[in-house]
ModelCIF file with pLDDT and N, C-alpha, C, O atoms, coordinates in Angstrom:
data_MODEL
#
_entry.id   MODEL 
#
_entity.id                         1 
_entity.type                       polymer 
_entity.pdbx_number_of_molecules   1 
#
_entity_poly.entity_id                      1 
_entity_poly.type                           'polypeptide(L)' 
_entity_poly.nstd_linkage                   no 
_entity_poly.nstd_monomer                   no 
_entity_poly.pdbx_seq_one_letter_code       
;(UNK)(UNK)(UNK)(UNK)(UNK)(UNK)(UNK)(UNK)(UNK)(UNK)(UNK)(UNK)(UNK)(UNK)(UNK)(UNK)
(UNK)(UNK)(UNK)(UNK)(UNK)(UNK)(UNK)(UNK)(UNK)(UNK)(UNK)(UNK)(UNK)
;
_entity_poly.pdbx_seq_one_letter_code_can   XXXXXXXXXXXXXXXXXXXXXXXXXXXXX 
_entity_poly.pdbx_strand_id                 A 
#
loop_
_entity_poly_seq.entity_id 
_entity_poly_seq.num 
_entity_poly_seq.mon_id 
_entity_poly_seq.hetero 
1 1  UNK n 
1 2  UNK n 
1 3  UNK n 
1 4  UNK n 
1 5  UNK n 
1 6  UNK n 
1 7  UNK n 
1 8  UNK n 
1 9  UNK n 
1 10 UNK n 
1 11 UNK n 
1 12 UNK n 
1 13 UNK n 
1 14 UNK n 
1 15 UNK n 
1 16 UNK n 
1 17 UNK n 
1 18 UNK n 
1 19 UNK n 
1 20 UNK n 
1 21 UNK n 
1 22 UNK n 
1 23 UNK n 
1 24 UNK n 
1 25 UNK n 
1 26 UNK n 
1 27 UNK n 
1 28 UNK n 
1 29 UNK n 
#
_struct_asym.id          A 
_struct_asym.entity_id   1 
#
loop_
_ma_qa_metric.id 
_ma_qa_metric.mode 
_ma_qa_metric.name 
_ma_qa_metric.software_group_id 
_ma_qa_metric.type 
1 global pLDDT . pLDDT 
2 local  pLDDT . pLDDT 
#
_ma_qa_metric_global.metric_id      1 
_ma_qa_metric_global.metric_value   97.97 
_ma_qa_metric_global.model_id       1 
_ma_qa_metric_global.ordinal_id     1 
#
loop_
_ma_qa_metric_local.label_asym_id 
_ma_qa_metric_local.label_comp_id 
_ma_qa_metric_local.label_seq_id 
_ma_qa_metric_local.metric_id 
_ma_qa_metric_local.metric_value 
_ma_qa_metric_local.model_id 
_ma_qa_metric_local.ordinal_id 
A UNK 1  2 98.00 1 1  
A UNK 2  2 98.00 1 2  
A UNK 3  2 98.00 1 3  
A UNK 4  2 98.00 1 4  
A UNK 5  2 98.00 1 5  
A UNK 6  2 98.00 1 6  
A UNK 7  2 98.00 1 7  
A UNK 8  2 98.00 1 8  
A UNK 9  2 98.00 1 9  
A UNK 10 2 98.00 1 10 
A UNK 11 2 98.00 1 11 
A UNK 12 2 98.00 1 12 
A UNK 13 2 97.00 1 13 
A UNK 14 2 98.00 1 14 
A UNK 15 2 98.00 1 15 
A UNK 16 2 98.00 1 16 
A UNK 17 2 98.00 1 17 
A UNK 18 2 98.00 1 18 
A UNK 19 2 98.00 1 19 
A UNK 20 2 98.00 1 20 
A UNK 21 2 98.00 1 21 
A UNK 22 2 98.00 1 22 
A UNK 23 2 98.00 1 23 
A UNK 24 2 98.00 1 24 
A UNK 25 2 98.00 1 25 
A UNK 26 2 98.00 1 26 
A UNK 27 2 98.00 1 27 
A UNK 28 2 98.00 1 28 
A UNK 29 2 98.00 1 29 
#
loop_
_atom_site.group_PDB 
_atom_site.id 
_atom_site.type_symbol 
_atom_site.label_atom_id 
_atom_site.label_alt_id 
_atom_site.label_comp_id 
_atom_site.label_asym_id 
_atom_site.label_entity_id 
_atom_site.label_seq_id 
_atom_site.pdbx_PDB_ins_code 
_atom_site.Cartn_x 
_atom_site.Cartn_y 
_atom_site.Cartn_z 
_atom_site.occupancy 
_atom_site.B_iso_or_equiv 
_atom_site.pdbx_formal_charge 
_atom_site.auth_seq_id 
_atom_site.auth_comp_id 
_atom_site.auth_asym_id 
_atom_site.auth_atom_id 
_atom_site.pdbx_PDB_model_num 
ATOM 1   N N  . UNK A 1 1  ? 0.834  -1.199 0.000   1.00 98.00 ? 1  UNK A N  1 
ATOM 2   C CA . UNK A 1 1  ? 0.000  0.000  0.000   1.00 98.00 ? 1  UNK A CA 1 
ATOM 3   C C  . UNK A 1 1  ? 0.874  1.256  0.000   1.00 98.00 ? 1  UNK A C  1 
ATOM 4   O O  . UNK A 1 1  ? 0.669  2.169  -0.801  1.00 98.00 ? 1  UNK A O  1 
ATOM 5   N N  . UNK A 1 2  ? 1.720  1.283  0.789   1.00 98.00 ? 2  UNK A N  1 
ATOM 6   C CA . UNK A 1 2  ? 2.766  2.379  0.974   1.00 98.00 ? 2  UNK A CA 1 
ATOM 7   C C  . UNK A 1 2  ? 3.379  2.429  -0.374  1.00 98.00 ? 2  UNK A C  1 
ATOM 8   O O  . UNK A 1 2  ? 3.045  3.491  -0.899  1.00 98.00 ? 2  UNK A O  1 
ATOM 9   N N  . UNK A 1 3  ? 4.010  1.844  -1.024  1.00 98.00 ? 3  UNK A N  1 
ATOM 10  C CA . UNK A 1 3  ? 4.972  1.613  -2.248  1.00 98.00 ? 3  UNK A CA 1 
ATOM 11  C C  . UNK A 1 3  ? 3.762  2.284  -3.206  1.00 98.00 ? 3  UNK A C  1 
ATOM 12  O O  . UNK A 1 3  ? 4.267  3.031  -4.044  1.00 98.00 ? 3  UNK A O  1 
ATOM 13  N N  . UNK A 1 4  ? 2.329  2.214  -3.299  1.00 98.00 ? 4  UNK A N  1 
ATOM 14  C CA . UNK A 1 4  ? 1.256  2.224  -4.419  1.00 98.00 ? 4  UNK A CA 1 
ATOM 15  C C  . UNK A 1 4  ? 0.839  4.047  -4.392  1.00 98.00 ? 4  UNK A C  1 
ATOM 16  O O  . UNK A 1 4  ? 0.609  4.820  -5.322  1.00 98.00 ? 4  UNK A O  1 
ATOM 17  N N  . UNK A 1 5  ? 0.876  4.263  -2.853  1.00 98.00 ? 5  UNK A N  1 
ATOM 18  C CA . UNK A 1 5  ? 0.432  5.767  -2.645  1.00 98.00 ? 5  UNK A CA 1 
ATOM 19  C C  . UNK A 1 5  ? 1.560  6.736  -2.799  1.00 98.00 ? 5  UNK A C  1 
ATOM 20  O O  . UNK A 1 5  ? 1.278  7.863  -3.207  1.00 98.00 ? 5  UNK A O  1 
ATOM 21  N N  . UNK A 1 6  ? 2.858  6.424  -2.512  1.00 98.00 ? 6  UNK A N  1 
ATOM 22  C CA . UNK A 1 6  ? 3.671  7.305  -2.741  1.00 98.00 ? 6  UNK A CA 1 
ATOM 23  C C  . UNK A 1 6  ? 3.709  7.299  -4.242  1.00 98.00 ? 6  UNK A C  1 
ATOM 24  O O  . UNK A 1 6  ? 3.188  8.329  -4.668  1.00 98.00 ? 6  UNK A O  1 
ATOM 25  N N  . UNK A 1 7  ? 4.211  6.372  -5.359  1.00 98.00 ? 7  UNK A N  1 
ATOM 26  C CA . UNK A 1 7  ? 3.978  6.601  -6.559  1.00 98.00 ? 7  UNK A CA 1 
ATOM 27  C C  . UNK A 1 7  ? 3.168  7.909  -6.974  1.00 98.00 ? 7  UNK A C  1 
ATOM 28  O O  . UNK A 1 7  ? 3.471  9.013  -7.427  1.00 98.00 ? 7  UNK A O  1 
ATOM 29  N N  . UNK A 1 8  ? 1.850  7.177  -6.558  1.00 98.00 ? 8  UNK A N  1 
ATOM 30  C CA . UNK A 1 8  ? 0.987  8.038  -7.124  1.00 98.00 ? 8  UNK A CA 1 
ATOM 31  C C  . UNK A 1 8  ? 0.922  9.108  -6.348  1.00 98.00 ? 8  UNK A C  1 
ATOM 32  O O  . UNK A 1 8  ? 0.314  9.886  -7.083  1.00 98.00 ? 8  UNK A O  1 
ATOM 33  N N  . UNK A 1 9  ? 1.107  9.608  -5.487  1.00 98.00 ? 9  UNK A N  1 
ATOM 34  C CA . UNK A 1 9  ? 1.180  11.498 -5.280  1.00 98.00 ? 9  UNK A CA 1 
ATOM 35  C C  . UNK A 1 9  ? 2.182  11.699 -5.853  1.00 98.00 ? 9  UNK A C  1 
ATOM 36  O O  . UNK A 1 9  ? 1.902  12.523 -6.724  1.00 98.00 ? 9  UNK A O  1 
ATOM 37  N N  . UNK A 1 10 ? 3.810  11.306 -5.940  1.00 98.00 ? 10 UNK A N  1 
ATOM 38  C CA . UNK A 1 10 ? 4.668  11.637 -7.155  1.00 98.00 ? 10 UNK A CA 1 
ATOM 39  C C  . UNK A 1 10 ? 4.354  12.250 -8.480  1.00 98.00 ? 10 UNK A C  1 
ATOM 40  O O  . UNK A 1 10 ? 4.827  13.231 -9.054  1.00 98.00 ? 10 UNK A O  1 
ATOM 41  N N  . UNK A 1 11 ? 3.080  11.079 -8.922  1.00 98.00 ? 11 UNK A N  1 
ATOM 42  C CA . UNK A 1 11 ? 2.450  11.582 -10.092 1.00 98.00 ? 11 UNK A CA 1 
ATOM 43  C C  . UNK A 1 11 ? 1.825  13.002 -9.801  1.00 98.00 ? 11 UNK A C  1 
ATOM 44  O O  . UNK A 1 11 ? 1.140  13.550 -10.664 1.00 98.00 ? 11 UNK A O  1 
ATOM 45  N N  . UNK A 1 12 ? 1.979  13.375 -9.028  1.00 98.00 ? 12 UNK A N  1 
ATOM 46  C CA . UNK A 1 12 ? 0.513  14.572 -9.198  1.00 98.00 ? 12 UNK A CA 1 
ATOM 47  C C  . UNK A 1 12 ? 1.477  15.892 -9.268  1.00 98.00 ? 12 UNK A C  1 
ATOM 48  O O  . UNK A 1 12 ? 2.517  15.852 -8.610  1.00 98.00 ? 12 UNK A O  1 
ATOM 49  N N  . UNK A 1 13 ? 1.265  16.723 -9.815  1.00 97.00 ? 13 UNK A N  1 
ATOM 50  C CA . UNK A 1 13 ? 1.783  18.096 -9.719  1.00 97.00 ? 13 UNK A CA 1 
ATOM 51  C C  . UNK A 1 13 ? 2.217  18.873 -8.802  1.00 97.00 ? 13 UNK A C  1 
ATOM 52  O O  . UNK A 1 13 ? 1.462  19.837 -8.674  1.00 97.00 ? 13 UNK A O  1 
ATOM 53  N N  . UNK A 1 14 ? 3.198  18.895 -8.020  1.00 98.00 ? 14 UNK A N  1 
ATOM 54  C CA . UNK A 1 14 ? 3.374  20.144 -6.979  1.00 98.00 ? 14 UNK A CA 1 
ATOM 55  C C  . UNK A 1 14 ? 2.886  19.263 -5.630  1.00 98.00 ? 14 UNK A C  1 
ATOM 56  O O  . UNK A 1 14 ? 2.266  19.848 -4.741  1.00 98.00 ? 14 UNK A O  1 
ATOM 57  N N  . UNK A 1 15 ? 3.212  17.741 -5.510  1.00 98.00 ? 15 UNK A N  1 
ATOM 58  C CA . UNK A 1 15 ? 3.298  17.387 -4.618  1.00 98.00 ? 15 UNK A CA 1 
ATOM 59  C C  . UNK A 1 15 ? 4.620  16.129 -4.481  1.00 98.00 ? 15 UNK A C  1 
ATOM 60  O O  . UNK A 1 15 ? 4.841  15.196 -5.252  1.00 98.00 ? 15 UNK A O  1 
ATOM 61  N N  . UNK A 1 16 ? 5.196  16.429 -3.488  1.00 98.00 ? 16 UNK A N  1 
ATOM 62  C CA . UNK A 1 16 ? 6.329  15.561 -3.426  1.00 98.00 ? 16 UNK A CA 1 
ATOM 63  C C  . UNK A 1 16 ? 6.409  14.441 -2.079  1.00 98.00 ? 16 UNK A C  1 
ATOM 64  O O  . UNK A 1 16 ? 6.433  14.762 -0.891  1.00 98.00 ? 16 UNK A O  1 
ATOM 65  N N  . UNK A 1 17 ? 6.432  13.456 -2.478  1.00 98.00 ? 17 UNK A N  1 
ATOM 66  C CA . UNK A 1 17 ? 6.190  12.743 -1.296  1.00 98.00 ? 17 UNK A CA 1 
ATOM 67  C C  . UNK A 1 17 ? 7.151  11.194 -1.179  1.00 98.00 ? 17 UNK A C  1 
ATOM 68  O O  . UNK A 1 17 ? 7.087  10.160 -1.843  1.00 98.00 ? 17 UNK A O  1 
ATOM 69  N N  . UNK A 1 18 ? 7.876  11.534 -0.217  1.00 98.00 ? 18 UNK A N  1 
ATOM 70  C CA . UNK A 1 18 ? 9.093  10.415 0.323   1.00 98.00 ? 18 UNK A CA 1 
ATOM 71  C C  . UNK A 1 18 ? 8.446  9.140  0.791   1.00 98.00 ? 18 UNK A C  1 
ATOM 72  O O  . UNK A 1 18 ? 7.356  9.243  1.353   1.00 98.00 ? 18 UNK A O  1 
ATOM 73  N N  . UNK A 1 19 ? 8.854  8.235  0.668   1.00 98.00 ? 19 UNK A N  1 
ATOM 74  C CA . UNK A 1 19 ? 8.534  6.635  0.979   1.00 98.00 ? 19 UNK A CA 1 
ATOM 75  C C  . UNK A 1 19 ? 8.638  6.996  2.483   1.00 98.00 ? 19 UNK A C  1 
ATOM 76  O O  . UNK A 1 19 ? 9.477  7.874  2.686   1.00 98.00 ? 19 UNK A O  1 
ATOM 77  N N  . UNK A 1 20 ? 7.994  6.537  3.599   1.00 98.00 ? 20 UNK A N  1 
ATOM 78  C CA . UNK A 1 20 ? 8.419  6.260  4.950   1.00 98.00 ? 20 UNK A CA 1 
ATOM 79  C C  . UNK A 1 20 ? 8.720  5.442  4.977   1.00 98.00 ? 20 UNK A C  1 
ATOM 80  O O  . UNK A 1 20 ? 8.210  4.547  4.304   1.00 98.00 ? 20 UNK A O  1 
ATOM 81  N N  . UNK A 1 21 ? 9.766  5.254  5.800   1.00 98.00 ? 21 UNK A N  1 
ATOM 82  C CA . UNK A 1 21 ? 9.846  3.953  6.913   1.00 98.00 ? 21 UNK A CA 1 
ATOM 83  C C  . UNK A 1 21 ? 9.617  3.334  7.533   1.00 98.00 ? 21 UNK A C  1 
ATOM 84  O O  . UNK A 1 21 ? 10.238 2.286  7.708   1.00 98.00 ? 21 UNK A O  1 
ATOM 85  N N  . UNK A 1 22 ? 8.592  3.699  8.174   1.00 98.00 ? 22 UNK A N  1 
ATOM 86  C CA . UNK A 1 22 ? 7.575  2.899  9.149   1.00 98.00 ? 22 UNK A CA 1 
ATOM 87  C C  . UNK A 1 22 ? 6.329  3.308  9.162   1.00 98.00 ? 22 UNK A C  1 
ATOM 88  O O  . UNK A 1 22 ? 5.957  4.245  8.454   1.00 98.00 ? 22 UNK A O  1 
ATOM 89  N N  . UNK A 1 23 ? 5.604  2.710  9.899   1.00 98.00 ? 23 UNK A N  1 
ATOM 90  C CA . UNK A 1 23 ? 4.502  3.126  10.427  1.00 98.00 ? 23 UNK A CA 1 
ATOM 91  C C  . UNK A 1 23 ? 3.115  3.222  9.274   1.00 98.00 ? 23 UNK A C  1 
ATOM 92  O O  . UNK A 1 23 ? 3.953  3.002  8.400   1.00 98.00 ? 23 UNK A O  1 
ATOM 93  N N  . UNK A 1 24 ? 2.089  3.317  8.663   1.00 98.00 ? 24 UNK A N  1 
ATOM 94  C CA . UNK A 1 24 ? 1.121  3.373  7.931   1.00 98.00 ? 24 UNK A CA 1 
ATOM 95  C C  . UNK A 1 24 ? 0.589  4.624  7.430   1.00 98.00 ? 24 UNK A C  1 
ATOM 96  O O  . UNK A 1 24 ? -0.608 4.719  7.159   1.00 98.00 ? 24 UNK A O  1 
ATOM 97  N N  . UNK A 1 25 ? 1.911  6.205  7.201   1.00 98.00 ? 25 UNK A N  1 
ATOM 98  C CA . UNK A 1 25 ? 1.238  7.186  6.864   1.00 98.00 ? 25 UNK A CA 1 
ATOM 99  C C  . UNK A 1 25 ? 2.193  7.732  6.013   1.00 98.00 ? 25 UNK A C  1 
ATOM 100 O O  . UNK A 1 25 ? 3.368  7.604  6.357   1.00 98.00 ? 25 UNK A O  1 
ATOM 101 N N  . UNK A 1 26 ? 2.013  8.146  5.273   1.00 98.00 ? 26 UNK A N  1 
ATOM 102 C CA . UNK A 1 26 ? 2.974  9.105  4.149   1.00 98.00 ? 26 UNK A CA 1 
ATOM 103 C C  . UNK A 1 26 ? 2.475  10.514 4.509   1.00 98.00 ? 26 UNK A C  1 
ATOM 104 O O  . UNK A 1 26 ? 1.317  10.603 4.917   1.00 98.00 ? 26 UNK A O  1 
ATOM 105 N N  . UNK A 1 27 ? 3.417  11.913 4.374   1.00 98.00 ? 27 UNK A N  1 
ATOM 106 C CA . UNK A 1 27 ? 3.444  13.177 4.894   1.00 98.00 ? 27 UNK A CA 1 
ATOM 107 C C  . UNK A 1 27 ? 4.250  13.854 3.929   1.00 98.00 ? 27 UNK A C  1 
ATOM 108 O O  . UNK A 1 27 ? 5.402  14.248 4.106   1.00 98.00 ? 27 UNK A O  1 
ATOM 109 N N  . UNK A 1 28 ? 3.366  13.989 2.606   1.00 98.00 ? 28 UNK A N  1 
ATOM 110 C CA . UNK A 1 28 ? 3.793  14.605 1.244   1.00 98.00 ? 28 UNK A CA 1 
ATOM 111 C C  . UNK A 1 28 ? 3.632  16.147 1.701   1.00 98.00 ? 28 UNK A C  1 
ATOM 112 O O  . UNK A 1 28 ? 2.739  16.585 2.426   1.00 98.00 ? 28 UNK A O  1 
ATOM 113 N N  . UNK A 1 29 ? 4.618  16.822 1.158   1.00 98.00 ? 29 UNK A N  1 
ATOM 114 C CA . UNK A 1 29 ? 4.538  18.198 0.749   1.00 98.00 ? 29 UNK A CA 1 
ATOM 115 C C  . UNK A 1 29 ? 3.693  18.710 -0.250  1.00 98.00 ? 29 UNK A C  1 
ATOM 116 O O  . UNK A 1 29 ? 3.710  19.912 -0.518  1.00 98.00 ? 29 UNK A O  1 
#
């Protein structure tokens, strides 16, 4: 799930968002 959501905000315009390391939340810019 993690690996599927970061992708895809990557995709999106004017948002940048790092893989975490742990835990069940991604915290895109």
């Amino acid at each position: 799930r993690r690996d599927r959501v970061v992708a895809a905000l990557n995709a999106i315009d004017g948002i940048r968002c790092p893989a975490p390391d742990g835990a069940f939340y991604v915290f895109p810019d």
